[in-house]
PDB file of N, CA and C in Angstrom:
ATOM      1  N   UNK A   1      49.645-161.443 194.316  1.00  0.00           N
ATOM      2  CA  UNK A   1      50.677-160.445 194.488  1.00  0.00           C
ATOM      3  C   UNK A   1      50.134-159.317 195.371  1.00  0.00           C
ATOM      4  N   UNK A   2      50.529-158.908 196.353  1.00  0.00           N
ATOM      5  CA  UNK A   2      50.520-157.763 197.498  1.00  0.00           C
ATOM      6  C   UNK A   2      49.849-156.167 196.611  1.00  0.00           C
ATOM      7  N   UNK A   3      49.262-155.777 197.443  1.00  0.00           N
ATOM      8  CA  UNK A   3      49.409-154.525 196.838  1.00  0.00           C
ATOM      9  C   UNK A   3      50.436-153.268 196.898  1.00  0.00           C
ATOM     10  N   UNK A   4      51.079-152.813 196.173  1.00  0.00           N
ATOM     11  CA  UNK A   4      52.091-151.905 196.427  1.00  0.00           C
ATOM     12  C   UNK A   4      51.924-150.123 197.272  1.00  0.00           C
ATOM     13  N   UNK A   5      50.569-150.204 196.776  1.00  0.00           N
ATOM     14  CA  UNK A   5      50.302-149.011 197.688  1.00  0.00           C
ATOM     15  C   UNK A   5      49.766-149.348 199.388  1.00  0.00           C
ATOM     16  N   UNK A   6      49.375-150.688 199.607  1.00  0.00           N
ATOM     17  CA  UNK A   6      49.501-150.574 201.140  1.00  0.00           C
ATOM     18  C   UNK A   6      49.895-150.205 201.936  1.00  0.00           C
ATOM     19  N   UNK A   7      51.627-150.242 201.616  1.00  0.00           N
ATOM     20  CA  UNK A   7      52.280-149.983 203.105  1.00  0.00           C
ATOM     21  C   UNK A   7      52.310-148.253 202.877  1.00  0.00           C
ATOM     22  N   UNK A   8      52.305-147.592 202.023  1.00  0.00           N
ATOM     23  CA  UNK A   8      51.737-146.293 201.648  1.00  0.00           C
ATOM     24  C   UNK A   8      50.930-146.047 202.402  1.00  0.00           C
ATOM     25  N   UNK A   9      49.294-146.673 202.154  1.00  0.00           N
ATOM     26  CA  UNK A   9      48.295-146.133 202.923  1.00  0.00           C
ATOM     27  C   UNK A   9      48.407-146.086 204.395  1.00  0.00           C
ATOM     28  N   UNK A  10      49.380-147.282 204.857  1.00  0.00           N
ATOM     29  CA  UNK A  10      49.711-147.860 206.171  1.00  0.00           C
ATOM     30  C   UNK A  10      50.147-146.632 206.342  1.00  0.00           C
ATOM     31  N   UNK A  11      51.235-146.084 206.227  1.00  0.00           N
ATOM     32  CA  UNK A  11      51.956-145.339 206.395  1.00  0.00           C
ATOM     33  C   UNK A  11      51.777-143.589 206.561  1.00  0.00           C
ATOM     34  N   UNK A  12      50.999-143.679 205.392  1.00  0.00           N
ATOM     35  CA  UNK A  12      49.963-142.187 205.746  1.00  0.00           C
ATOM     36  C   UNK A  12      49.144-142.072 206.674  1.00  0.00           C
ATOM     37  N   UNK A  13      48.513-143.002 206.932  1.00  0.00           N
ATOM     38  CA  UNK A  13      47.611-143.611 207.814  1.00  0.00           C
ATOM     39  C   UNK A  13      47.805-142.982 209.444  1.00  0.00           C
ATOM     40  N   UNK A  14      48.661-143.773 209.355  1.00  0.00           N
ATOM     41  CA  UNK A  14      49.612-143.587 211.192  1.00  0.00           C
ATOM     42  C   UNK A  14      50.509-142.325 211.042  1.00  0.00           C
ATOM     43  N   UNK A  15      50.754-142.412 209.978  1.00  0.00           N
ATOM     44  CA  UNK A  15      51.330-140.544 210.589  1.00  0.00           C
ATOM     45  C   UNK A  15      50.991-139.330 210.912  1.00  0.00           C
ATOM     46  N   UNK A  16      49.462-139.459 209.959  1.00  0.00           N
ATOM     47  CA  UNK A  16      48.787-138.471 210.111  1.00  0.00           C
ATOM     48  C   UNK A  16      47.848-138.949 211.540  1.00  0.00           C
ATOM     49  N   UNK A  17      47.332-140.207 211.883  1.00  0.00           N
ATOM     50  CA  UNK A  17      46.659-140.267 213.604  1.00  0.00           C
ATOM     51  C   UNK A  17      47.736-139.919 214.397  1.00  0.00           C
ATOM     52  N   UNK A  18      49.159-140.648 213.956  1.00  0.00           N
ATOM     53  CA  UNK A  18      49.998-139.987 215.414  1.00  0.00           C
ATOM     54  C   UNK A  18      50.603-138.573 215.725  1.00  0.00           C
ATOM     55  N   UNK A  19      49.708-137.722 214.020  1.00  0.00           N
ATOM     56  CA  UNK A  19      49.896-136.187 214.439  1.00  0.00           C
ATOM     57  C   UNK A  19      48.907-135.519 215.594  1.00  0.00           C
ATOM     58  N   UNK A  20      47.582-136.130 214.855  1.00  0.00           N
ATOM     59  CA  UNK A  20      46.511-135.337 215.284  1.00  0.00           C
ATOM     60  C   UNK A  20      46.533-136.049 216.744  1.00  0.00           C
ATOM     61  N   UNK A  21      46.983-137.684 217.091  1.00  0.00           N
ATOM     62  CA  UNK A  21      46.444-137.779 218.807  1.00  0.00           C
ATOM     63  C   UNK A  21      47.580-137.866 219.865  1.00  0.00           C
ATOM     64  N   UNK A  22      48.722-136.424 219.291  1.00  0.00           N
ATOM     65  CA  UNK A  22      49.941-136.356 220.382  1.00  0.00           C
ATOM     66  C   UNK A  22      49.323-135.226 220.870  1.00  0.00           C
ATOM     67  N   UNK A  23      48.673-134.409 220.355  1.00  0.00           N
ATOM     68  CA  UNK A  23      48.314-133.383 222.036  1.00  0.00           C
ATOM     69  C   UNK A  23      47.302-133.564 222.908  1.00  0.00           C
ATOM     70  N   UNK A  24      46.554-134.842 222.010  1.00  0.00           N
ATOM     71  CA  UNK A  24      45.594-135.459 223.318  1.00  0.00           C
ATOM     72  C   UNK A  24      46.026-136.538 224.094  1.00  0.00           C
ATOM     73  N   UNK A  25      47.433-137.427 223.339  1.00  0.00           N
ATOM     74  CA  UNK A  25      47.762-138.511 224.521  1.00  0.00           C
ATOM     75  C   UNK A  25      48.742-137.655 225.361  1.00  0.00           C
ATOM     76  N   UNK A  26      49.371-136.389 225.485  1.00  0.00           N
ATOM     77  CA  UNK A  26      50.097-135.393 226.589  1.00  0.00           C
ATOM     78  C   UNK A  26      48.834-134.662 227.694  1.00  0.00           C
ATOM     79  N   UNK A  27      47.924-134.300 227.116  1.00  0.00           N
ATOM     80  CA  UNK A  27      46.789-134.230 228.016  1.00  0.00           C
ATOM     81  C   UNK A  27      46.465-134.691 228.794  1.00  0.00           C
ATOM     82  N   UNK A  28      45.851-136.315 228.418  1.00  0.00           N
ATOM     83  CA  UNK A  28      45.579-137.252 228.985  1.00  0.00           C
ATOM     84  C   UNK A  28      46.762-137.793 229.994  1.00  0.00           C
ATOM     85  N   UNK A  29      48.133-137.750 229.598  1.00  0.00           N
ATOM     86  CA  UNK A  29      48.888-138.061 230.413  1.00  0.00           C
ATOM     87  C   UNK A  29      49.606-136.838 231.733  1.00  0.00           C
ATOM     88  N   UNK A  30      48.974-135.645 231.581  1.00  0.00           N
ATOM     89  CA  UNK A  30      48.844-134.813 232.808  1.00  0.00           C
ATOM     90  C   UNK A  30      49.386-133.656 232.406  1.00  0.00           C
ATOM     91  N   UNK A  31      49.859-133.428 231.076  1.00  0.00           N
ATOM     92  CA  UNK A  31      50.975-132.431 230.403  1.00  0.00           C
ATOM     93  C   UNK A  31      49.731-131.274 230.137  1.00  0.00           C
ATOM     94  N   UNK A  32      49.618-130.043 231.070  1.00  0.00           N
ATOM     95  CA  UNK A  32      48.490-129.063 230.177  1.00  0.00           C
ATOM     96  C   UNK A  32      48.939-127.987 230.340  1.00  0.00           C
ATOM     97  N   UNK A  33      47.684-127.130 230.147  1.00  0.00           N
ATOM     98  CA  UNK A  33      48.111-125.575 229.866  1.00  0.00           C
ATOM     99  C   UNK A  33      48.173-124.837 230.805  1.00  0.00           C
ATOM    100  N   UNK A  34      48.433-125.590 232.104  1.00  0.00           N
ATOM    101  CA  UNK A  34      48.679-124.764 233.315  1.00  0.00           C
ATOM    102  C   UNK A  34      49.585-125.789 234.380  1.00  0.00           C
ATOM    103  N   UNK A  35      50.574-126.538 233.406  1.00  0.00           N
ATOM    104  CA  UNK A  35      51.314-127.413 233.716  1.00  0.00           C
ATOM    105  C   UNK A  35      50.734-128.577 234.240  1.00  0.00           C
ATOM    106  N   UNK A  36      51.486-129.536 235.173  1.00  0.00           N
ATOM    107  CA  UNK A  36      51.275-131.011 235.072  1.00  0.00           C
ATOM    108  C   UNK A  36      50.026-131.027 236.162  1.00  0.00           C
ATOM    109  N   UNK A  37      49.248-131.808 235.642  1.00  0.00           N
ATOM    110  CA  UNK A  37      48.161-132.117 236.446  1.00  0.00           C
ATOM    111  C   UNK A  37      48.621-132.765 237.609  1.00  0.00           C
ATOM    112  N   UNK A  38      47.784-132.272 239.075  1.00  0.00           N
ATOM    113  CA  UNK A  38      48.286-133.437 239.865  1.00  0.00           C
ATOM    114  C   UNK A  38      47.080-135.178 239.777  1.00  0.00           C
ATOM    115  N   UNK A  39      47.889-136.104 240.337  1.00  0.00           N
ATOM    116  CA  UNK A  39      47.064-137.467 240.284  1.00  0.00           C
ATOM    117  C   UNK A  39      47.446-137.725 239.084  1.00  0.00           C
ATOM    118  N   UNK A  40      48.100-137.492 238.522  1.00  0.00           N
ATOM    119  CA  UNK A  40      48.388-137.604 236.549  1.00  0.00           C
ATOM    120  C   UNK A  40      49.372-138.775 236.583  1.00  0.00           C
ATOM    121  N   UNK A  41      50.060-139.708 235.464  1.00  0.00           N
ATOM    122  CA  UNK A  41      51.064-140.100 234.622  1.00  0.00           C
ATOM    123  C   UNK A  41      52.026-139.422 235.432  1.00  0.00           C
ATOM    124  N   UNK A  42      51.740-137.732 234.797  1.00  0.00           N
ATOM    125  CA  UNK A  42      52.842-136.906 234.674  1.00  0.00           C
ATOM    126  C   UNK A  42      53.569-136.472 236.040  1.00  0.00           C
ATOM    127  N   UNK A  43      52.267-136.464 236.427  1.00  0.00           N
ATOM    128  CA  UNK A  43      52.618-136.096 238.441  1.00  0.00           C
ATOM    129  C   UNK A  43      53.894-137.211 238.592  1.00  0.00           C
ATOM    130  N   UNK A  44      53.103-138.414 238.744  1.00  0.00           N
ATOM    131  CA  UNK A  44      53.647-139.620 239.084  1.00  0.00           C
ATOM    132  C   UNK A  44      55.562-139.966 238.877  1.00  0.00           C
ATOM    133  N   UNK A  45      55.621-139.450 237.371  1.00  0.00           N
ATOM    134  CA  UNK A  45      57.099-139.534 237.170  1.00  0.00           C
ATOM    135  C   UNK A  45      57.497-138.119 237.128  1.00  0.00           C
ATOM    136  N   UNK A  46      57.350-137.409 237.935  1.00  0.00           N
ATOM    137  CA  UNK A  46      58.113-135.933 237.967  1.00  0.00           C
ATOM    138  C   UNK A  46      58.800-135.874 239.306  1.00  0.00           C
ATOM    139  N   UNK A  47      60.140-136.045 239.238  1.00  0.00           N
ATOM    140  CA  UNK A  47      60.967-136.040 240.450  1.00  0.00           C
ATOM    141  C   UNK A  47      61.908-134.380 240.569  1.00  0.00           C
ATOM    142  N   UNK A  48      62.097-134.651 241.819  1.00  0.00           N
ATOM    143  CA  UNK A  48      63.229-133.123 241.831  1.00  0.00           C
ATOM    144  C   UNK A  48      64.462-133.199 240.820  1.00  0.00           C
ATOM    145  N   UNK A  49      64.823-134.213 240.485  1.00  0.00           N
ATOM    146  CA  UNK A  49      66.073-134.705 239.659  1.00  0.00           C
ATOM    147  C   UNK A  49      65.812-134.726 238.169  1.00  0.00           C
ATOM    148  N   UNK A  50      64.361-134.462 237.644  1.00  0.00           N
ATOM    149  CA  UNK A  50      64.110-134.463 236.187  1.00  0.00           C
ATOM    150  C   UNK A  50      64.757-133.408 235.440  1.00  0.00           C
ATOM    151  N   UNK A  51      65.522-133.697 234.451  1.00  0.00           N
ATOM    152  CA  UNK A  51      66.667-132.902 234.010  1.00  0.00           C
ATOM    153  C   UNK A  51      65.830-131.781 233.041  1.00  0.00           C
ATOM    154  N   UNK A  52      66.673-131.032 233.310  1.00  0.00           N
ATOM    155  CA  UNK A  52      65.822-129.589 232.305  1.00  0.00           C
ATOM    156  C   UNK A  52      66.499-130.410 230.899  1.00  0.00           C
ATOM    157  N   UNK A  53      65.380-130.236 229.952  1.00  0.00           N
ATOM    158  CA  UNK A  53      66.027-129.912 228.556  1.00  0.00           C
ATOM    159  C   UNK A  53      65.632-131.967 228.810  1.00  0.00           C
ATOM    160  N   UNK A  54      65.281-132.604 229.126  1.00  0.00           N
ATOM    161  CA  UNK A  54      65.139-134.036 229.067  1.00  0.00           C
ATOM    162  C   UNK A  54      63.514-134.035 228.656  1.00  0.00           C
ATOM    163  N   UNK A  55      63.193-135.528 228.754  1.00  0.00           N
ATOM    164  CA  UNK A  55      62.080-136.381 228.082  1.00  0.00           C
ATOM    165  C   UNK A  55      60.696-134.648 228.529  1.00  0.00           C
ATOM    166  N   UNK A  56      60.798-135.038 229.583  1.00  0.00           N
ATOM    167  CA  UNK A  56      59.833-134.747 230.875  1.00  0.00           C
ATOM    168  C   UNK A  56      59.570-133.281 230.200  1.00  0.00           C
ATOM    169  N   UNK A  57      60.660-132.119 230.426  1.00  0.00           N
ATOM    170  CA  UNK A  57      60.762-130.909 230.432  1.00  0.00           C
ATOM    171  C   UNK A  57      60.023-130.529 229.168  1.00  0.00           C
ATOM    172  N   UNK A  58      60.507-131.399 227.720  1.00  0.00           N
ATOM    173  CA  UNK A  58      59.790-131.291 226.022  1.00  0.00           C
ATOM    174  C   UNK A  58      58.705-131.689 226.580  1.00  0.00           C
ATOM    175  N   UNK A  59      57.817-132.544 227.218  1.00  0.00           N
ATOM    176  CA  UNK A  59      56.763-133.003 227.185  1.00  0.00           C
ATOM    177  C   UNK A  59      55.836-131.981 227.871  1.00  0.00           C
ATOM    178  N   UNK A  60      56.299-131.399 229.069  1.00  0.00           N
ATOM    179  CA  UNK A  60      55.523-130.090 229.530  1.00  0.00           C
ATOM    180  C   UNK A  60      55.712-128.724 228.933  1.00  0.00           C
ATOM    181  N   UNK A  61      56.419-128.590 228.026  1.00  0.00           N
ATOM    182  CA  UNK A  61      56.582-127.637 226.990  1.00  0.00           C
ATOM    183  C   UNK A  61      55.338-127.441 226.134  1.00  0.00           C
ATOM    184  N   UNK A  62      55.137-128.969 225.491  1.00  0.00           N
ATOM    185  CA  UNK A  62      53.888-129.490 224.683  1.00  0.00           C
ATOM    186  C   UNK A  62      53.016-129.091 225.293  1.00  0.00           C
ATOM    187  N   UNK A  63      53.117-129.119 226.447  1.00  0.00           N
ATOM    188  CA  UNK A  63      51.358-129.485 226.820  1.00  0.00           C
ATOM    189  C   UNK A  63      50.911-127.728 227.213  1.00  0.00           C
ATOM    190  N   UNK A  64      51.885-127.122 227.977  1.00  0.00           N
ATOM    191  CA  UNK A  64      51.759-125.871 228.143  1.00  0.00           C
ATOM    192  C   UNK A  64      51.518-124.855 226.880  1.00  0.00           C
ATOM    193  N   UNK A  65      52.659-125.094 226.024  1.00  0.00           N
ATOM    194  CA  UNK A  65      52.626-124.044 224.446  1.00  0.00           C
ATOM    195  C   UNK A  65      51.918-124.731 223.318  1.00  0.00           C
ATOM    196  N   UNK A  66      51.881-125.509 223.433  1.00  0.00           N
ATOM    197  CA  UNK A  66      51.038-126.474 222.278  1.00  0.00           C
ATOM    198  C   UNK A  66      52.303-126.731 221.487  1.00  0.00           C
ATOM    199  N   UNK A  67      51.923-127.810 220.178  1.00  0.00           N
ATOM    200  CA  UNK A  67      53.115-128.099 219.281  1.00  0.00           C
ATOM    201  C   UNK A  67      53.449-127.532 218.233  1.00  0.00           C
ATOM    202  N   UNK A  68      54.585-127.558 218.038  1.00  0.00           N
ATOM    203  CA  UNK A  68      55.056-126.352 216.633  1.00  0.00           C
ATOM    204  C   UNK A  68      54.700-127.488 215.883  1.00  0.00           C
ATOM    205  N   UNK A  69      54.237-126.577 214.981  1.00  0.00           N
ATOM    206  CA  UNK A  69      54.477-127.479 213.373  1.00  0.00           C
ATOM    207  C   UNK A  69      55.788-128.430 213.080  1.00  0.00           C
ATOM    208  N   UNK A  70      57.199-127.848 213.505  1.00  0.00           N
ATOM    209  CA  UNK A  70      57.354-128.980 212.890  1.00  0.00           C
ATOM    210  C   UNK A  70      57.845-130.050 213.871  1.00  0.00           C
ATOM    211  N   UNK A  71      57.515-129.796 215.498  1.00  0.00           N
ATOM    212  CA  UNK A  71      57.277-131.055 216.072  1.00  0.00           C
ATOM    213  C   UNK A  71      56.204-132.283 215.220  1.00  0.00           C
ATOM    214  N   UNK A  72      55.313-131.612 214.485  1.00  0.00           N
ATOM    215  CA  UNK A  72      54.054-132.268 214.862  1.00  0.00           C
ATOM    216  C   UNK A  72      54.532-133.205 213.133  1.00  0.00           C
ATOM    217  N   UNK A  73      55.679-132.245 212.305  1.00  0.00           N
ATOM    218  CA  UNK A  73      56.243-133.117 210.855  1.00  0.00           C
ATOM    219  C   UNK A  73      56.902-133.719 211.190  1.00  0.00           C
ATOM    220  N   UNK A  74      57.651-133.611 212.490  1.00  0.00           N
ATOM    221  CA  UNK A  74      58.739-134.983 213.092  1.00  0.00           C
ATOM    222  C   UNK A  74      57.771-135.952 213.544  1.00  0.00           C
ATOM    223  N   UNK A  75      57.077-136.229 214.122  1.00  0.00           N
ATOM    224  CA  UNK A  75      56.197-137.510 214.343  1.00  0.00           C
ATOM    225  C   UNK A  75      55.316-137.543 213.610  1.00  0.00           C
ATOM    226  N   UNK A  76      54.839-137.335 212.431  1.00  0.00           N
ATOM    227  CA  UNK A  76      54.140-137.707 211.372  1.00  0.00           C
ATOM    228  C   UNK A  76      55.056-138.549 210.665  1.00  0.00           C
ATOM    229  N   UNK A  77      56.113-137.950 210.190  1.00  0.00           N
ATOM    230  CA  UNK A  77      57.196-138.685 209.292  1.00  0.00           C
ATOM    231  C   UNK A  77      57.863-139.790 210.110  1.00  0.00           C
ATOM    232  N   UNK A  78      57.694-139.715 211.772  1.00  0.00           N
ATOM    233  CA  UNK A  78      58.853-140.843 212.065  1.00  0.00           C
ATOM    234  C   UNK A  78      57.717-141.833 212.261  1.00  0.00           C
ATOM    235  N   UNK A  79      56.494-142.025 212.553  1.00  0.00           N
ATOM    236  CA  UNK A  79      55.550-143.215 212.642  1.00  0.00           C
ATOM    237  C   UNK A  79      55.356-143.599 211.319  1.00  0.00           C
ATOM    238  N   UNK A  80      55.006-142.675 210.709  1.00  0.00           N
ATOM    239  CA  UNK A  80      54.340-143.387 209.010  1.00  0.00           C
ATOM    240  C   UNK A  80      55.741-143.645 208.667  1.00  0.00           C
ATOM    241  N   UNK A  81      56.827-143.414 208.502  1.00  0.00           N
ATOM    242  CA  UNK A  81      57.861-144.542 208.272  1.00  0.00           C
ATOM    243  C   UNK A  81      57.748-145.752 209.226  1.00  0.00           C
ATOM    244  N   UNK A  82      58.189-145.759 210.058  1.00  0.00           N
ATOM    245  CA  UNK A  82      57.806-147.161 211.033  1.00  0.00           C
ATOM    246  C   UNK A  82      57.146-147.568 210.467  1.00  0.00           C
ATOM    247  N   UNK A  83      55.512-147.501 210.052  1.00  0.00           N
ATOM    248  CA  UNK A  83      54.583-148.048 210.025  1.00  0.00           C
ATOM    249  C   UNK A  83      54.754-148.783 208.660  1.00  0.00           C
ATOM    250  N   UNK A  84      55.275-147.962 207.640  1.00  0.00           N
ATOM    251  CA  UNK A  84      55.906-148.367 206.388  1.00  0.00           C
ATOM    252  C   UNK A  84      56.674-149.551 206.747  1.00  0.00           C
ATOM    253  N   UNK A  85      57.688-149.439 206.832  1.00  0.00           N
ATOM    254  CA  UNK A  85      58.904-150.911 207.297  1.00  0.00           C
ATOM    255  C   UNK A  85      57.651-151.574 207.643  1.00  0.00           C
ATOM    256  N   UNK A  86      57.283-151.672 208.813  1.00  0.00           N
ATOM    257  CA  UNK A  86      56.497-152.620 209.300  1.00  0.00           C
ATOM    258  C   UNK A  86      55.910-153.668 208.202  1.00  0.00           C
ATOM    259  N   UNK A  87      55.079-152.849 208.003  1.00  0.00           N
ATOM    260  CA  UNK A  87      53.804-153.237 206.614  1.00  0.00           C
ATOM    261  C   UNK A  87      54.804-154.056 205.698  1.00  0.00           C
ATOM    262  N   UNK A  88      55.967-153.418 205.195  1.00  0.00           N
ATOM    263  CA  UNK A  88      56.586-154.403 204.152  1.00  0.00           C
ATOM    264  C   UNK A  88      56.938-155.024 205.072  1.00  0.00           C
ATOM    265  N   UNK A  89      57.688-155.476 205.994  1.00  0.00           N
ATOM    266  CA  UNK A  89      58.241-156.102 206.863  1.00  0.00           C
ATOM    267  C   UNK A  89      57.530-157.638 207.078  1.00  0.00           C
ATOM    268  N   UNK A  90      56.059-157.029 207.556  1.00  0.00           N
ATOM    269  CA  UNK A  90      55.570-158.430 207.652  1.00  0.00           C
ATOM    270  C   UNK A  90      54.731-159.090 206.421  1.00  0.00           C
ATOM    271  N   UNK A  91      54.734-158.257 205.298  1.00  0.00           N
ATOM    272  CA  UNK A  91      54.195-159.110 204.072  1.00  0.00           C
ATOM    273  C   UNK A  91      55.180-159.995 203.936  1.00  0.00           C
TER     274      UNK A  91
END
């Protein structure tokens, strides 16, 4: 019989890494504190047409102001759920 706290641990697991490594994968992808790096990810898909208030605009927000808290409880809670389903999913 499975263990019942797995998809738990699963789940805590990944929510709490995909808290702590979203302001280093926006970094890494060109998003910083003196806006988008050039040669970056970020360079790369930044057109004159990138809509204010879209993907792009939140993502250089991040990287410039850092993340509010409760950005950082919205992707804790939405991976460690995922990760939850998952885990039961494929037992």
């Amino acid at each position: 019989m499975p263990n019942p706290l797995t998809s738990g641990v699963v789940a805590v697991a990944a929510g709490v890494t995909a808290t702590v490594a979203a302001p280093f994968v926006l970094s890494a992808a060109g998003f910083g504190a003196a806006g988008v790096a050039a040669g970056t990810v970020a360079a790369w898909v930044q057109t004159p047409i990138t809509a204010a208030g879209g993907w792009f605009a939140v993502c250089q927000s991040a990287g410039v102001l850092g993340m509010a808290a409760s950005t950082k409880v919205a992707i804790g809670a939405t991976v460690g759920t995922v990760a939850g389903a998952v885990t039961k999913y494929i037992k």
